[in-house]
N, C-alpha and C. Protein backbone atom coordinates (compact mmCIF):
# COMPACT_ATOMS: atom_id res chain seq x y z
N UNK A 1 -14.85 11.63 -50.22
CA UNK A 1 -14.76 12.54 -49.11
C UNK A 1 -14.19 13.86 -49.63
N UNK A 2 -14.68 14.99 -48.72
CA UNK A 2 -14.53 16.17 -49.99
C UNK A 2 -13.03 16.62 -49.16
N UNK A 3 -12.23 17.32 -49.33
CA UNK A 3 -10.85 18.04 -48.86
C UNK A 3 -10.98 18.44 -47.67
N UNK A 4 -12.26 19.22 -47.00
CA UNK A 4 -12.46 19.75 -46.47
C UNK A 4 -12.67 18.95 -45.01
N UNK A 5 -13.41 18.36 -44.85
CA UNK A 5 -13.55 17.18 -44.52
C UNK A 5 -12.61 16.61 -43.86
N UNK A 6 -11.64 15.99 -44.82
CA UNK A 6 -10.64 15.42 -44.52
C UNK A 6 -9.37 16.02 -43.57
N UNK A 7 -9.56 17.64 -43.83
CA UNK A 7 -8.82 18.78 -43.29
C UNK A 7 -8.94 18.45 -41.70
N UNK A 8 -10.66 18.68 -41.90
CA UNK A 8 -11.12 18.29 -40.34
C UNK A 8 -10.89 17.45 -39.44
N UNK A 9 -10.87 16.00 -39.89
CA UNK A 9 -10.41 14.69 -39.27
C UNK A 9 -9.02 14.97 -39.32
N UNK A 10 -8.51 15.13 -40.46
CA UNK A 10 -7.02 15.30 -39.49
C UNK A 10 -6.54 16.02 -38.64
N UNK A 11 -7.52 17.48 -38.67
CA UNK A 11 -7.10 18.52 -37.43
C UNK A 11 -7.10 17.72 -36.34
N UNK A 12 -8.31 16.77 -35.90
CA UNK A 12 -8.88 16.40 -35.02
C UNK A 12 -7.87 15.26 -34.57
N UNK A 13 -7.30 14.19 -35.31
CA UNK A 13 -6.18 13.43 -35.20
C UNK A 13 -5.58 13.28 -33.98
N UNK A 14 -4.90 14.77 -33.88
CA UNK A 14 -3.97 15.26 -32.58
C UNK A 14 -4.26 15.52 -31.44
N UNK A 15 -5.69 15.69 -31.39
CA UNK A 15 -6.44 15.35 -30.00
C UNK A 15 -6.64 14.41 -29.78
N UNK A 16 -7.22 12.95 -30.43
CA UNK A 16 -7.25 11.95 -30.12
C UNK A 16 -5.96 11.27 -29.59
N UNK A 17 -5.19 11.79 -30.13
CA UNK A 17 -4.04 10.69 -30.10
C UNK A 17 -3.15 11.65 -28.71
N UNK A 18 -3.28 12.93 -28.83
CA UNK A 18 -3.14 13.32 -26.98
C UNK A 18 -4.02 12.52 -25.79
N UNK A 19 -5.36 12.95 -26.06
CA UNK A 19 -6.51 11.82 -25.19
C UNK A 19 -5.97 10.73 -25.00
N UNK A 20 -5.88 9.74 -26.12
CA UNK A 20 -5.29 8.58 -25.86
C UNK A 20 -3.75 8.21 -25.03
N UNK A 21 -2.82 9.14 -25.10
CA UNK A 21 -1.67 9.03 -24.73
C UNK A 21 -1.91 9.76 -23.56
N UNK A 22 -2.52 9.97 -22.86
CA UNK A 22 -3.05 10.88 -21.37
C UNK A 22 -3.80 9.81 -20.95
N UNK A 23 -4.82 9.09 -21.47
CA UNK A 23 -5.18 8.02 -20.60
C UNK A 23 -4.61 6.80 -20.51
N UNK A 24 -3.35 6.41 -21.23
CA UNK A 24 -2.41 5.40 -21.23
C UNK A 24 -1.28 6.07 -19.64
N UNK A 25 -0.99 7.03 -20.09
CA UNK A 25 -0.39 7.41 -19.09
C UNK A 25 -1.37 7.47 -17.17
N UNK A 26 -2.27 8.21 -17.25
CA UNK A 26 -3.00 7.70 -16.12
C UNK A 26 -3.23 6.11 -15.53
N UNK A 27 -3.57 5.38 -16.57
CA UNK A 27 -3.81 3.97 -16.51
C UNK A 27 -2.16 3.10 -15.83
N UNK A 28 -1.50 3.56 -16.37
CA UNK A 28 0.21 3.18 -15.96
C UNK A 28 0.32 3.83 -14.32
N UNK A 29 -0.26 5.11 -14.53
CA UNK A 29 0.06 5.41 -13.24
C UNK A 29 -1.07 4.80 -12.33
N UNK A 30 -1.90 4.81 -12.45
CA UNK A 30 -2.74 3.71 -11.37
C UNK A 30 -2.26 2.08 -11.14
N UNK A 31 -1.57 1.46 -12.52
CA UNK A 31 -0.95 0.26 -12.35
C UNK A 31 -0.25 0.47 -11.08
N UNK A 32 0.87 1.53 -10.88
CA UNK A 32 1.62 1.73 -10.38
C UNK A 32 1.44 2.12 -9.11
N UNK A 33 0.66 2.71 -8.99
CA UNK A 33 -0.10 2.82 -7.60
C UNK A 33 -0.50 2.14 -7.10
N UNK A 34 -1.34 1.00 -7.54
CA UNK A 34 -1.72 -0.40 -7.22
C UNK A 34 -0.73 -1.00 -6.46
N UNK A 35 0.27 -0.78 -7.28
CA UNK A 35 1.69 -1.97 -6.82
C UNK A 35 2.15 -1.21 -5.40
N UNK A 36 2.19 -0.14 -5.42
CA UNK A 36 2.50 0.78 -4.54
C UNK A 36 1.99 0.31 -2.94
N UNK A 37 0.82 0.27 -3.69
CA UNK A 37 -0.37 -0.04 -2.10
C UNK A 37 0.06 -1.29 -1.70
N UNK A 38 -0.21 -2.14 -2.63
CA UNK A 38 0.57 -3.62 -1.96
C UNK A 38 1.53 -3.61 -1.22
N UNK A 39 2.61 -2.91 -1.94
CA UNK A 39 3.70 -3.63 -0.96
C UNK A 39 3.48 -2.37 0.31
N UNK A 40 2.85 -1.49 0.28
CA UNK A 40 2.83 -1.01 1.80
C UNK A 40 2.01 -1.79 2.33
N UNK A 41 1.19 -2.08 1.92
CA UNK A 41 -0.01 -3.33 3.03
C UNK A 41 0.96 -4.73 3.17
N UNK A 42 1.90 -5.00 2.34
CA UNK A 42 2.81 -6.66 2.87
C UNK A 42 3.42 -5.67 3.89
N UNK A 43 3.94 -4.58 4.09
CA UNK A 43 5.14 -4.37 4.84
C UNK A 43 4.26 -3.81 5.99
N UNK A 44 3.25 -3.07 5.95
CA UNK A 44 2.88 -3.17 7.00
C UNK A 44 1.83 -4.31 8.04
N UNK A 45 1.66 -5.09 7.35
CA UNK A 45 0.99 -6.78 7.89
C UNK A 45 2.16 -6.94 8.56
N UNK A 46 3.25 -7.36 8.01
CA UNK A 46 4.68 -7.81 8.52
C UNK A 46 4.64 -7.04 9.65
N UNK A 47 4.82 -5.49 9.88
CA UNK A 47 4.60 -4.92 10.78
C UNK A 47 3.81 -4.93 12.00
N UNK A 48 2.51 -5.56 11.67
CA UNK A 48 1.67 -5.82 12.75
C UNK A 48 1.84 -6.92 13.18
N UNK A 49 2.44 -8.00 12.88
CA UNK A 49 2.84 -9.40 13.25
C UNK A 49 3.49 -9.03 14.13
N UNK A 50 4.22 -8.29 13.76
CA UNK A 50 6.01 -8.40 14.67
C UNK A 50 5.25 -7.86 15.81
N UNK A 51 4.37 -6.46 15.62
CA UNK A 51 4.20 -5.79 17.31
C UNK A 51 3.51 -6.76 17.95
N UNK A 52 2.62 -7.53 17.62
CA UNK A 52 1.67 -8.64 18.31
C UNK A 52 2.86 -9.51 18.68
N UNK A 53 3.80 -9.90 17.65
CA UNK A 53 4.80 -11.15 18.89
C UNK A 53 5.90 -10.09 20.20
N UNK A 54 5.79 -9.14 19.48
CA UNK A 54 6.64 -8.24 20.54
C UNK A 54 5.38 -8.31 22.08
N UNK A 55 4.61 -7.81 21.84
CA UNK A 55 3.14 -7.50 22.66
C UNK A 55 3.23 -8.83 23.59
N UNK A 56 3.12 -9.96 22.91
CA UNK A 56 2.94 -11.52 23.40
C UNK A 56 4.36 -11.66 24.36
N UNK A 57 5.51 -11.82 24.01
CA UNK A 57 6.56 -11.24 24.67
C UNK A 57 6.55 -10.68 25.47
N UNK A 58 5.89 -9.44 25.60
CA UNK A 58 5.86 -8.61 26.96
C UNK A 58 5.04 -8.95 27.73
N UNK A 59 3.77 -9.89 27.59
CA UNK A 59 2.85 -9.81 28.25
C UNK A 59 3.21 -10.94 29.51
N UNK A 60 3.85 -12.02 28.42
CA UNK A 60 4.65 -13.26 29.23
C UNK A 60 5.85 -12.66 30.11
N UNK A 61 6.30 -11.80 29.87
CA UNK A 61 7.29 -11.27 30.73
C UNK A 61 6.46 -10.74 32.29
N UNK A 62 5.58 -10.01 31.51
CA UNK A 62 5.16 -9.16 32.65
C UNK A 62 4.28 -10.35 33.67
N UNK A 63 3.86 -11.39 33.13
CA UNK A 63 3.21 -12.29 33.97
C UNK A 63 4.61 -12.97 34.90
N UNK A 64 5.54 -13.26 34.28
CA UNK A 64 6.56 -13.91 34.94
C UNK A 64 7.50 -12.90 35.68
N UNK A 65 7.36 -11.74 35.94
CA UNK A 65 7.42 -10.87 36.36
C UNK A 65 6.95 -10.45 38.15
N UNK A 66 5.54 -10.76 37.41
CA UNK A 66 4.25 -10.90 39.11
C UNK A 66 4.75 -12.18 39.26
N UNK A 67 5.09 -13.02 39.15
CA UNK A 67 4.74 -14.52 39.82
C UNK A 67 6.36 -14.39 40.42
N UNK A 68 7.52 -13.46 40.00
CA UNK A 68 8.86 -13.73 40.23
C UNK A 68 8.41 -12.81 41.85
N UNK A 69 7.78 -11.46 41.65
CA UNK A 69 7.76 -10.91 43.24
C UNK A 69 6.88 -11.69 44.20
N UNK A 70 5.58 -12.14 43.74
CA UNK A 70 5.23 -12.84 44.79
C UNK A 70 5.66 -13.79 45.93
N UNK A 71 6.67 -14.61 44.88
CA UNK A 71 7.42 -15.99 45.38
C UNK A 71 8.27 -14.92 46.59
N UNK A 72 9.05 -13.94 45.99
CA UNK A 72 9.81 -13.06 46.63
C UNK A 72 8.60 -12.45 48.38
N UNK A 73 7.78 -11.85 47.98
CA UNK A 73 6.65 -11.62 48.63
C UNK A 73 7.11 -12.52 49.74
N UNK A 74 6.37 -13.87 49.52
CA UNK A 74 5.98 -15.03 50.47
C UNK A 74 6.95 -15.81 50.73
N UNK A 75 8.20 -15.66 50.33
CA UNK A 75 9.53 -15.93 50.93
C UNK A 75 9.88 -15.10 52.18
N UNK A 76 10.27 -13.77 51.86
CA UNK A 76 10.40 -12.70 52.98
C UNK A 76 9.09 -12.35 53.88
């Protein structure tokens, strides 16, 4: 290999090895983002559970609610 040559590939070296250390770094940060998304989708599932038993809760209230004035109703 002539000097010259060799000059070249090594100029070139320091871009590769930036490239490479820029797409290690992107790749980490998408790991990380990944993880990110998860736990907002567990915390917000958890979230939608709870309003549906809250929801279920109210709905039984509000039925026992009408059936508490009626009795009241057809008493008086």
């Amino acid at each position: 290999m002539q000097p010259d040559t060799l000059a070249t590939l090594l100029s070139l070296l320091p871009g590769f090895l930036a490239a490479g250390a820029a797409y290690g770094g992107v790749k980490v940060g998408l790991n990380g983002a990944r993880q990110s998304i998860k736990s907002i989708e567990n915390i917000v599932s958890r979230l939608d559970e709870k309003v549906d038993n809250h929801g279920e809760r109210i709905t039984a209230i509000e039925v026992e609610t009408i059936n508490i004035k009626e009795r009241i109703d057809n008493e008086f």
